[in-house]
C-alpha atoms as a PDB file:
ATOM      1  CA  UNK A   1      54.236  25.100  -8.274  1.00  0.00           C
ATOM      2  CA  UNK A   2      56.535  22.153  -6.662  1.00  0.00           C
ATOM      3  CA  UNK A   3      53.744  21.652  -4.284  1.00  0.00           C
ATOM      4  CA  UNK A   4      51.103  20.964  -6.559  1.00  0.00           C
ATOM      5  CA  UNK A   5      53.414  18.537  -8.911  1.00  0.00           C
ATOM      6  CA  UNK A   6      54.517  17.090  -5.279  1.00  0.00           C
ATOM      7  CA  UNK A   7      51.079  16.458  -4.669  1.00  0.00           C
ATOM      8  CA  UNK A   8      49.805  15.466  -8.267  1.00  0.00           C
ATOM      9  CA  UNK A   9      52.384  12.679  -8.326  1.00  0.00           C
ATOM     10  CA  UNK A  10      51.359  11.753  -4.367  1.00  0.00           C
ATOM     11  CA  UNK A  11      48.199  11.248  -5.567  1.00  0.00           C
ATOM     12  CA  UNK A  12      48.767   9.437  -8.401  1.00  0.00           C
ATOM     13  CA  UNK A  13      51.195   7.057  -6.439  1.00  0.00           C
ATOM     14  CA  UNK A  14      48.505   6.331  -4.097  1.00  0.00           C
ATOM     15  CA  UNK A  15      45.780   5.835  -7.237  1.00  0.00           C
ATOM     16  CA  UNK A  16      48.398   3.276  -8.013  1.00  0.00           C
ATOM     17  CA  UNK A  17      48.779   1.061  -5.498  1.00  0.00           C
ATOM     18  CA  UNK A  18      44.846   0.819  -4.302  1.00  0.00           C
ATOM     19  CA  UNK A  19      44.113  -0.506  -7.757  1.00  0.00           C
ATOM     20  CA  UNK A  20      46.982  -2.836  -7.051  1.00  0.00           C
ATOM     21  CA  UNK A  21      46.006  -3.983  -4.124  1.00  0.00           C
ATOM     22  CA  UNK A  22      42.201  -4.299  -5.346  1.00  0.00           C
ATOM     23  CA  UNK A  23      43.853  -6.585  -8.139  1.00  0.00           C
ATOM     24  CA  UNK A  24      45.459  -8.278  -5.874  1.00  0.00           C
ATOM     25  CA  UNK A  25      42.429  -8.963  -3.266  1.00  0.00           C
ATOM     26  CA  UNK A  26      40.169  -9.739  -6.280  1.00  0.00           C
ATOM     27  CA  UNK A  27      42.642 -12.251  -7.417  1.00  0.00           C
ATOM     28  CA  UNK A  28      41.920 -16.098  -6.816  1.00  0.00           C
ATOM     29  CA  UNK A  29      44.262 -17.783  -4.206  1.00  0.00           C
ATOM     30  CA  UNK A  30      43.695 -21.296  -5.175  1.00  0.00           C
ATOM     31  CA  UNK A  31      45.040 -22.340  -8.553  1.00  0.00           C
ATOM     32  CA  UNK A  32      42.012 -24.670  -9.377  1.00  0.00           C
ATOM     33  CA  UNK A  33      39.844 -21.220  -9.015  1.00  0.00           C
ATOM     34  CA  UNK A  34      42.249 -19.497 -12.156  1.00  0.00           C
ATOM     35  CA  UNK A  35      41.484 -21.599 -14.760  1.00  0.00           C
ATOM     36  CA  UNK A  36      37.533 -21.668 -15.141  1.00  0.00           C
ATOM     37  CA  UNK A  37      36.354 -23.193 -18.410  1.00  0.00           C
ATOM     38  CA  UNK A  38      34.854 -20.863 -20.637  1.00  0.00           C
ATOM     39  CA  UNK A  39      30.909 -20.713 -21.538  1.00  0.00           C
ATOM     40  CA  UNK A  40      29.639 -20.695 -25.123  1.00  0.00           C
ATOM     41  CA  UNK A  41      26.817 -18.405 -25.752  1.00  0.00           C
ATOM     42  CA  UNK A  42      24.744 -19.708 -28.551  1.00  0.00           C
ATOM     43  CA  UNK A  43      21.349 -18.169 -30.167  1.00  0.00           C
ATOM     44  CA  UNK A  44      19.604 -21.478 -30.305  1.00  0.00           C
ATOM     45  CA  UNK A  45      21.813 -23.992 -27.782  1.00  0.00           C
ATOM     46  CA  UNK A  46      21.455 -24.723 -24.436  1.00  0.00           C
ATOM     47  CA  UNK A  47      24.034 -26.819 -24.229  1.00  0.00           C
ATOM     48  CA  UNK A  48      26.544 -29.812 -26.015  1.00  0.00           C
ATOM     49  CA  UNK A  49      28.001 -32.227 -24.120  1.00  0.00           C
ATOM     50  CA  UNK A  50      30.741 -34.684 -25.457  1.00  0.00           C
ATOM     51  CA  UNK A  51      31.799 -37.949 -23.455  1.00  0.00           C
ATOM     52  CA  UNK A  52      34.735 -40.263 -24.334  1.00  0.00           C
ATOM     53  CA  UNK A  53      35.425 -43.007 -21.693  1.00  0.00           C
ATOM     54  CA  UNK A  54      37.277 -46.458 -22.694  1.00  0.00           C
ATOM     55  CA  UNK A  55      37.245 -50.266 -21.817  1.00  0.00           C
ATOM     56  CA  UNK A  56      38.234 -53.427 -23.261  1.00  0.00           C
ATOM     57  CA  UNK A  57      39.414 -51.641 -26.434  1.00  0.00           C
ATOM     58  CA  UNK A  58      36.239 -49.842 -27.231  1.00  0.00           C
ATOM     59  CA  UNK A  59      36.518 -46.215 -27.326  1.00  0.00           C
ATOM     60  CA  UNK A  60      33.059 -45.475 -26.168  1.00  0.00           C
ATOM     61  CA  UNK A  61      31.284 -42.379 -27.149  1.00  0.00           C
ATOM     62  CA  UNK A  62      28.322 -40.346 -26.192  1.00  0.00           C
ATOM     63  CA  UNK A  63      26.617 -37.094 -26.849  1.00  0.00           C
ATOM     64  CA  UNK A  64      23.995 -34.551 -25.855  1.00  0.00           C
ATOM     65  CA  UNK A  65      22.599 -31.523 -27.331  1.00  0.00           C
ATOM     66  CA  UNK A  66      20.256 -29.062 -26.143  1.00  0.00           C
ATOM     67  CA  UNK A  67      18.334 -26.596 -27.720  1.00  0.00           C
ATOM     68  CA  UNK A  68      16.957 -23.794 -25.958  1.00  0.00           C
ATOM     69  CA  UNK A  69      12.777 -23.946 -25.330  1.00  0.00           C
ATOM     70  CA  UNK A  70      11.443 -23.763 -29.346  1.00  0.00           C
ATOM     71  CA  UNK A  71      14.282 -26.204 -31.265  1.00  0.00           C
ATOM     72  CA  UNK A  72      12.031 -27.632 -33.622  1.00  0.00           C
ATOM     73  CA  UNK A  73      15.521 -30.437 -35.066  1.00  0.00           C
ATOM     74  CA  UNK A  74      18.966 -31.110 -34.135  1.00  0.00           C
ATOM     75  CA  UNK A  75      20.938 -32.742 -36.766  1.00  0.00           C
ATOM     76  CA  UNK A  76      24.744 -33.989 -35.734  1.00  0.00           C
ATOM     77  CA  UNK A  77      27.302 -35.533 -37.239  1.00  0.00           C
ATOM     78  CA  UNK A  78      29.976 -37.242 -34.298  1.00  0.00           C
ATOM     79  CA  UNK A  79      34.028 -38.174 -35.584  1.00  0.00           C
ATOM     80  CA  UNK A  80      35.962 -39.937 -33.268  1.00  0.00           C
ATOM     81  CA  UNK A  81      39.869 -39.501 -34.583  1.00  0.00           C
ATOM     82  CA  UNK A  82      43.195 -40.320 -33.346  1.00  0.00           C
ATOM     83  CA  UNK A  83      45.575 -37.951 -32.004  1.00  0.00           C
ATOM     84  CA  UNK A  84      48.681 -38.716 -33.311  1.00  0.00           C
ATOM     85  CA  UNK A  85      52.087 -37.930 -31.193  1.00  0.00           C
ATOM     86  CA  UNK A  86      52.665 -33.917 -32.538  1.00  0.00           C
ATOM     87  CA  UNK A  87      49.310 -33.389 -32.119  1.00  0.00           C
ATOM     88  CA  UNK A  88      47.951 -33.928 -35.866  1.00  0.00           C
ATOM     89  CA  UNK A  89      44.406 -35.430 -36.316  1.00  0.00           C
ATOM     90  CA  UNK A  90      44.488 -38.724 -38.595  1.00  0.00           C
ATOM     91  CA  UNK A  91      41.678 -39.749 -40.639  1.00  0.00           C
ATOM     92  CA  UNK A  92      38.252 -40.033 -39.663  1.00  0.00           C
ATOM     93  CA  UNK A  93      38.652 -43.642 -37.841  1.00  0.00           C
ATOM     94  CA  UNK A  94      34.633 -43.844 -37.146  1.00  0.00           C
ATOM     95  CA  UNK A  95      32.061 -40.704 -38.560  1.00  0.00           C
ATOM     96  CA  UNK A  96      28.392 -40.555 -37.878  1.00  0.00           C
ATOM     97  CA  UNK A  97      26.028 -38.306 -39.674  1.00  0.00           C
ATOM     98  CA  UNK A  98      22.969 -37.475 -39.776  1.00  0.00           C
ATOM     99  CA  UNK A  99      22.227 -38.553 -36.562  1.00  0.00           C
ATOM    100  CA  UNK A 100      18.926 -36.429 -36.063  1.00  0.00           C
ATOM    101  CA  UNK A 101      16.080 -35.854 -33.568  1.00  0.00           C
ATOM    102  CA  UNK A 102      13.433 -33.280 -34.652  1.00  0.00           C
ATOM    103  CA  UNK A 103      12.778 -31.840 -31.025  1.00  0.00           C
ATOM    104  CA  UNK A 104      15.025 -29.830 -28.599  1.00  0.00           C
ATOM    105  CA  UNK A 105      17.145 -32.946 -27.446  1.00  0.00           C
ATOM    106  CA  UNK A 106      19.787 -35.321 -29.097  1.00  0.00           C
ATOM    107  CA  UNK A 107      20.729 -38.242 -27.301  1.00  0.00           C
ATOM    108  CA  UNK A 108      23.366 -40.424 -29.063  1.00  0.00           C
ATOM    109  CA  UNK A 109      25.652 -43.353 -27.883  1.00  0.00           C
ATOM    110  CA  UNK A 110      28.109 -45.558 -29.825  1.00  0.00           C
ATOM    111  CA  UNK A 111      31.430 -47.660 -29.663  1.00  0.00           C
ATOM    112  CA  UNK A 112      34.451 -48.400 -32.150  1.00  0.00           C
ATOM    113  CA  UNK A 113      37.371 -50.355 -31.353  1.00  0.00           C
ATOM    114  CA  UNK A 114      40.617 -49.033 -30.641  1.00  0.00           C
ATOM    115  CA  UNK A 115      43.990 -49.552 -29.654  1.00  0.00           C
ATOM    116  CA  UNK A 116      45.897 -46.989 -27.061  1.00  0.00           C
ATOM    117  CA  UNK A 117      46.442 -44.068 -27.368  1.00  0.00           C
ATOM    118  CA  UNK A 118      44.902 -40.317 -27.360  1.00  0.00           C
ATOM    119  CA  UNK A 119      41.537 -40.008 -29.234  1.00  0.00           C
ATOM    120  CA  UNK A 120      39.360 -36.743 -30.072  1.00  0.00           C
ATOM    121  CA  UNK A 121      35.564 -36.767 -30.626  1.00  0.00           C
ATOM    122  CA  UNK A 122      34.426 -34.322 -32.014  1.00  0.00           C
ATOM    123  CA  UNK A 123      30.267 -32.958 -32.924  1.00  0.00           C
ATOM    124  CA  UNK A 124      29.285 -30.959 -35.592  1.00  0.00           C
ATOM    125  CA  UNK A 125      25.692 -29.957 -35.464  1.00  0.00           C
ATOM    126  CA  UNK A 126      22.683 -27.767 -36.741  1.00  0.00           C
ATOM    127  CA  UNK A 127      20.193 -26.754 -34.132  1.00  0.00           C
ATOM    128  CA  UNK A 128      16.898 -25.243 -35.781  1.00  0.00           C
ATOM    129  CA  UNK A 129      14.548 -22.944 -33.846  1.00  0.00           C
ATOM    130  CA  UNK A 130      13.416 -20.498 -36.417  1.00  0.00           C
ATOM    131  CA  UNK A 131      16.804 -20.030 -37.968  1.00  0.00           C
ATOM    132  CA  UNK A 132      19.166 -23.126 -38.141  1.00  0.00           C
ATOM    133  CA  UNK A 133      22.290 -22.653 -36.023  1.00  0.00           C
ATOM    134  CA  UNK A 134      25.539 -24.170 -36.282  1.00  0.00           C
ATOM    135  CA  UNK A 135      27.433 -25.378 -33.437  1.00  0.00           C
ATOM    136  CA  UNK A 136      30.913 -27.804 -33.189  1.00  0.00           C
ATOM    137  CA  UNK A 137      33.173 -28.820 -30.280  1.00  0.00           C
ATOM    138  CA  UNK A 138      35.115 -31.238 -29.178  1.00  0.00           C
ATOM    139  CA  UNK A 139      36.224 -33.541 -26.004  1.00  0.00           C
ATOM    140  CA  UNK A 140      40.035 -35.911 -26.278  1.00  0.00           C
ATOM    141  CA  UNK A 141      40.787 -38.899 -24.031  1.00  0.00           C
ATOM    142  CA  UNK A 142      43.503 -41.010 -23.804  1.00  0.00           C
ATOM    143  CA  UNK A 143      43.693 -44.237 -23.710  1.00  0.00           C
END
């Protein structure tokens, strides 16, 4: 009866330390490799990107928005806000809405003026292909 609890637990201990030792192979060595950015999955989106870039105190702003092969309208509205020091959003300092574009790509661009600091632009959108979706993110910059 010893033997078999003897050999249950030797069993068991080696179990243990080949999943171990797969975690560990199957582990990334390089820290850039750890942190990979997580993918939305949306019904009707391809794909949002946000861009926030600065010079001579214009905060300057851009956006994209892809639906997927059938988007018959993509209607956004873009907010560019300051982040303030514990991490609070102030007021709206610029908002555009209804920027629109009835096929499967939105193209926008704009500027406001600002002073330095930390700034968050942020999209809030409805992609239609069929059914309307809705979609929001979010890029910060500092200035």
């Amino acid at each position: 009866m010893k033997s078999k609890r003897w050999l249950a637990m030797m069993l068991a201990a080696i179990a243990l330390l080949n999943f171990g030792a797969f975690s560990l192979a199957d582990s990334p060595t390089d820290g850039a490799e750890a942190f990979k950015p997580i993918q939305r999955r949306w019904t009707n989106t391809a794909s949002i990107r946000l861009g926030l870039s600065f010079s001579n105190g214009q905060a300057n702003c851009t956006g994209s928005i892809t639906g997927y092969s059938g988007t018959s309208k993509i209607v956004a509205t873009f907010t560019l806000q300051r982040v303030n020091a514990n991490g609070t959003l102030s007021n709206p300092i610029a908002t555009w809405s209804n920027v629109t574009a009835e096929s499967d790509m939105l193209l926008w661009s704009r500027s406001n003026s600002v002073s330095s600091g930390t700034y968050r632009l942020t999209v809030n959108a409805a992609v239609t292909r069929g059914s309307t979706e809705y979609v929001s993110t979010y890029t910060e910059a500092t200035y």
